[in-house]
N, C-alpha and C. Protein backbone atom coordinates (compact mmCIF):
# COMPACT_ATOMS: atom_id res chain seq x y z
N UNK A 1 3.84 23.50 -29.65
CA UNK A 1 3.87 22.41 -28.69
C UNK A 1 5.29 22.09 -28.27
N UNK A 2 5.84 22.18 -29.17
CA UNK A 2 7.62 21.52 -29.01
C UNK A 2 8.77 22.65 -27.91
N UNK A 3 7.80 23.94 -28.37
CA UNK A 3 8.62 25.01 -27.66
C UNK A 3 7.94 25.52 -25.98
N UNK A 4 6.82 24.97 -26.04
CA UNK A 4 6.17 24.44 -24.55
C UNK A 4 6.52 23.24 -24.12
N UNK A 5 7.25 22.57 -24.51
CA UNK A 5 7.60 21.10 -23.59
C UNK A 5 8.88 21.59 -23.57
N UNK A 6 10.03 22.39 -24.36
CA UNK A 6 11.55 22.91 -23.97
C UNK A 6 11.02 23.39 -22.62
N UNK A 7 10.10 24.36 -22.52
CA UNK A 7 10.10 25.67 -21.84
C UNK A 7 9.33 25.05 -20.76
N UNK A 8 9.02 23.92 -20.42
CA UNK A 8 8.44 23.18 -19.44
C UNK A 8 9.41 22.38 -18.87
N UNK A 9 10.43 21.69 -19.28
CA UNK A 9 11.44 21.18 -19.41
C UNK A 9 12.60 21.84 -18.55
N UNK A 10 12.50 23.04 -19.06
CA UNK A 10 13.70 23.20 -18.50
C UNK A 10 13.51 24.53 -17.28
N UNK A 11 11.93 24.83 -16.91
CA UNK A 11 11.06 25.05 -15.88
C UNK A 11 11.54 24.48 -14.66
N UNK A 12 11.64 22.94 -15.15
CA UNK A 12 11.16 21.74 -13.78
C UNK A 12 12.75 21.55 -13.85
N UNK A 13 13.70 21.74 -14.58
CA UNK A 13 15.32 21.60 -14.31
C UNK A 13 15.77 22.81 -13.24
N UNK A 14 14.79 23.83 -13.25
CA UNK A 14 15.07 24.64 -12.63
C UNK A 14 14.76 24.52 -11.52
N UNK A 15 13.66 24.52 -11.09
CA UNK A 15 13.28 24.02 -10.01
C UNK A 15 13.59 23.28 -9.49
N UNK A 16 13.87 21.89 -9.91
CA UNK A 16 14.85 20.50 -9.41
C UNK A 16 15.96 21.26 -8.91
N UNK A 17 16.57 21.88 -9.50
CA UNK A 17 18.18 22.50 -9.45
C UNK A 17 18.16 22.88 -7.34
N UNK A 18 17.50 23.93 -7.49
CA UNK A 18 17.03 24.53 -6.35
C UNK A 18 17.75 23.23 -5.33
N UNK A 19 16.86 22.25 -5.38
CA UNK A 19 17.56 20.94 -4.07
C UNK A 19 17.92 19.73 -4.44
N UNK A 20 18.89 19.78 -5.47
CA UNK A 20 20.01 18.53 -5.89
C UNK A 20 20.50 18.67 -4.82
N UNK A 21 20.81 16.88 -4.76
CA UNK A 21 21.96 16.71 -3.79
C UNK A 21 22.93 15.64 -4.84
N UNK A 22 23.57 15.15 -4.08
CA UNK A 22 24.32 14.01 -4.85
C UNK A 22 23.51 13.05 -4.65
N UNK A 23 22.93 12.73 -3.81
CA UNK A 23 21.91 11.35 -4.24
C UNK A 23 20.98 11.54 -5.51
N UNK A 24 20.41 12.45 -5.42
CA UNK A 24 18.92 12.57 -6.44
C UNK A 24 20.01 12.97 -7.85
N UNK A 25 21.16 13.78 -8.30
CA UNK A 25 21.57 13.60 -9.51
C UNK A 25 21.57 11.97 -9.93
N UNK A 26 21.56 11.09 -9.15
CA UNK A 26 21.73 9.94 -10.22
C UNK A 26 20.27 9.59 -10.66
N UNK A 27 19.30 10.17 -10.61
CA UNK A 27 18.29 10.62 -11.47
C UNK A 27 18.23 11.75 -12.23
N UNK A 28 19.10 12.50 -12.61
CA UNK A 28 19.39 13.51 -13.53
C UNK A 28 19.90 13.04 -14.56
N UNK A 29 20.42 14.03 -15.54
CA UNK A 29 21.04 13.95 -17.05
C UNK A 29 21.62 15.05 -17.49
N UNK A 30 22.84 15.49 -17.77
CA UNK A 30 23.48 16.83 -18.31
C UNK A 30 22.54 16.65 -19.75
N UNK A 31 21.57 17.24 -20.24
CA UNK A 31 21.24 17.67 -21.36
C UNK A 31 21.86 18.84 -22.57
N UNK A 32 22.44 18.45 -23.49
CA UNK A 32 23.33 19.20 -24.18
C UNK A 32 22.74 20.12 -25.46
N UNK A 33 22.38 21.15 -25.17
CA UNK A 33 22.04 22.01 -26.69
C UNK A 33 20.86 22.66 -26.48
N UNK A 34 20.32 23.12 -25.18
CA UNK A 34 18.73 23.05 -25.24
C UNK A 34 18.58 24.79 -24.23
N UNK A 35 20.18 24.48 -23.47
CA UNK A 35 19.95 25.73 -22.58
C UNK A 35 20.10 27.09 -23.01
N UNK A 36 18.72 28.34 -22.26
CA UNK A 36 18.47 29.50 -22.77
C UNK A 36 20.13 29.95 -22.58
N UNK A 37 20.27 31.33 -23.61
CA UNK A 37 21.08 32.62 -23.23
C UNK A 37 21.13 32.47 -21.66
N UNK A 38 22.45 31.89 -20.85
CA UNK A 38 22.71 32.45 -19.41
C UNK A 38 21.97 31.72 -18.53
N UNK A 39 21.34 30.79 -18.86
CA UNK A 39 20.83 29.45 -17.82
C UNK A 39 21.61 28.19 -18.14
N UNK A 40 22.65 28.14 -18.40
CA UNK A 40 23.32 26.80 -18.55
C UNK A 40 23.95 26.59 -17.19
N UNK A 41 24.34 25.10 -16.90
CA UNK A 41 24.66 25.05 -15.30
C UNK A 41 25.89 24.90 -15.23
N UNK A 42 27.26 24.55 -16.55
CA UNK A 42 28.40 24.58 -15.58
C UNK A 42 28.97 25.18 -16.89
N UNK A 43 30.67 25.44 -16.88
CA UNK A 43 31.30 25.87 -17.70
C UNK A 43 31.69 24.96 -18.71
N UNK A 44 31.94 25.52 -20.16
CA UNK A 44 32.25 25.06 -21.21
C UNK A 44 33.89 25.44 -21.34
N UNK A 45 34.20 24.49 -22.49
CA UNK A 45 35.58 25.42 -23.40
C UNK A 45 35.31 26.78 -23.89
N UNK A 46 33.72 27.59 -23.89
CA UNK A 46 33.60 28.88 -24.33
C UNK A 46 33.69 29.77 -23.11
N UNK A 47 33.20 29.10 -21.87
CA UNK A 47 33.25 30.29 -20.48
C UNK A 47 33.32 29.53 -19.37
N UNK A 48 33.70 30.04 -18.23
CA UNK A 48 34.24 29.40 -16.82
C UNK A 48 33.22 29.38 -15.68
N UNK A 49 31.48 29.74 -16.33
CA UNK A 49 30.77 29.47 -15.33
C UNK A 49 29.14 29.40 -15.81
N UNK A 50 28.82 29.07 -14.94
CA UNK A 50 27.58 28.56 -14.75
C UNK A 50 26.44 29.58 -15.39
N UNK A 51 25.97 30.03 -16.29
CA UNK A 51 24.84 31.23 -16.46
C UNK A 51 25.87 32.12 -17.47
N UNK A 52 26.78 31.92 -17.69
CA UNK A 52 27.51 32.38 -18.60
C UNK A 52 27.10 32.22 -20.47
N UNK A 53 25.77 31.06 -20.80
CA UNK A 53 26.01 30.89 -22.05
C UNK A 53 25.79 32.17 -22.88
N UNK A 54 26.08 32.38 -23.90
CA UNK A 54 26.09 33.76 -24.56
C UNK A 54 25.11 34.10 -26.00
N UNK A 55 24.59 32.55 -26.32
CA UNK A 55 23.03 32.24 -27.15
C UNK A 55 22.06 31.39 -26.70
N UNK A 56 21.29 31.19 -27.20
CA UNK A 56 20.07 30.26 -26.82
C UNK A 56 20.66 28.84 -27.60
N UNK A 57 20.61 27.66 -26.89
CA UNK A 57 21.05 26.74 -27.71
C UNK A 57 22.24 26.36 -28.51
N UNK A 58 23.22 26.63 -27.43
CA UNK A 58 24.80 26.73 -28.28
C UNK A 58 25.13 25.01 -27.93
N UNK A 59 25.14 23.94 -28.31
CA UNK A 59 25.79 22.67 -28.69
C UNK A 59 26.58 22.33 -26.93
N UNK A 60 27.65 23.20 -26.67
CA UNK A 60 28.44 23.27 -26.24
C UNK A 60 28.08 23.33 -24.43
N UNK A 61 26.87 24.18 -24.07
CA UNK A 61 26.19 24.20 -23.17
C UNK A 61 24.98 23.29 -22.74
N UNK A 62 25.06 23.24 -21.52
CA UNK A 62 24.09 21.60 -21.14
C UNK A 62 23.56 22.10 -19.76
N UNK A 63 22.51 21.54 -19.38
CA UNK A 63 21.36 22.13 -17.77
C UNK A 63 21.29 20.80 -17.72
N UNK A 64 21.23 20.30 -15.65
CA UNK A 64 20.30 18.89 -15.73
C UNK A 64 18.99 19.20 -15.96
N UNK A 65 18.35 17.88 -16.32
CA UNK A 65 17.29 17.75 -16.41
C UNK A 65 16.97 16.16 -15.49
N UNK A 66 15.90 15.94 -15.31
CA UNK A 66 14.99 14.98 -14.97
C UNK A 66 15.30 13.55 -15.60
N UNK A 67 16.10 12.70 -15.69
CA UNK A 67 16.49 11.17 -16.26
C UNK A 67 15.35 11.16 -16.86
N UNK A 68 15.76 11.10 -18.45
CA UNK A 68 14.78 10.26 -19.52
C UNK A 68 13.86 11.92 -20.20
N UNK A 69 14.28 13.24 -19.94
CA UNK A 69 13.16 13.92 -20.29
C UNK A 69 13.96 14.91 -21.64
N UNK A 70 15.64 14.46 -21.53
CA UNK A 70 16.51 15.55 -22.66
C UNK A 70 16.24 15.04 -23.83
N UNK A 71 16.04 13.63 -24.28
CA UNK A 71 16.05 13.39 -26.21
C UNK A 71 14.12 14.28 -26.15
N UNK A 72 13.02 14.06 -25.43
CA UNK A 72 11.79 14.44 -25.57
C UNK A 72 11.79 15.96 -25.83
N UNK A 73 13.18 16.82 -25.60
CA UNK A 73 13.05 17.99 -25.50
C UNK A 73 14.15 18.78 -26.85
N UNK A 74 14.13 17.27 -27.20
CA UNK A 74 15.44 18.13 -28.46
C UNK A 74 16.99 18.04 -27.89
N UNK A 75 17.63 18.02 -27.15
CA UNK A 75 18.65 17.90 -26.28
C UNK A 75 19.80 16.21 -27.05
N UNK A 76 20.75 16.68 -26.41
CA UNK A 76 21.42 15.56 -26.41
C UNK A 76 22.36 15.31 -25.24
N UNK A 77 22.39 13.98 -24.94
CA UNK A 77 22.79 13.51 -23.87
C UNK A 77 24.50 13.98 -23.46
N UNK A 78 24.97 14.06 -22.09
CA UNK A 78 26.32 14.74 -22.68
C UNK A 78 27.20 13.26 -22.16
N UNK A 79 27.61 12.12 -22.14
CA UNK A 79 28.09 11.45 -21.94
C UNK A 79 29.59 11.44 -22.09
C-alpha cells in the first residue's frame, strides 16, 4: 500500500510538473527523500541538474509534489 501511494504520488508530481507555472507552485512543496534514481527536479550539493539523482531515495534530492501530499508519502518537507 505505502509503495502505491509513493508511486501514485509522485505519478501526479509528474504530471503536475508538465504545467507549473509560478502561480500554481504556491500550491506545491519541494518533497525531500522520496525521488526515484533520475527523477528528482533540481540540483543538489551531489549534481548540477535536474534527473541527475544517482539512487532511489537519496535525503539530498527532492520533486514537487501537490501541498499537503509529501509527510503522507514518507518525504520530508525541504524548508
Amino acid at each position: 500500500m505505502n509503495k502505491l501511494l509513493i508511486a501514485s504520488a509522485i505519478s501526479a508530481a509528474f504530471a503536475l510538473s508538465a504545467c507549473t507555472t509560478t502561480d500554481n507552485k504556491a500550491h506545491m512543496e519541494k518533497c525531500m527523500g522520496i525521488a526515484k534514481k533520475g527523477m528528482n527536479d533540481c540540483k543538489t550539493a551531489l549534481h548540477a541538474c535536474a534527473g541527475k539523482s544517482t539512487a532511489d531515495k537519496q535525503a539530498t534530492d527532492w520533486i514537487w509534489l501537490p501541498a499537503g501530499t509529501c509527510a503522507k508519502t514518507g518525504g520530508k518537507l525541504n524548508k
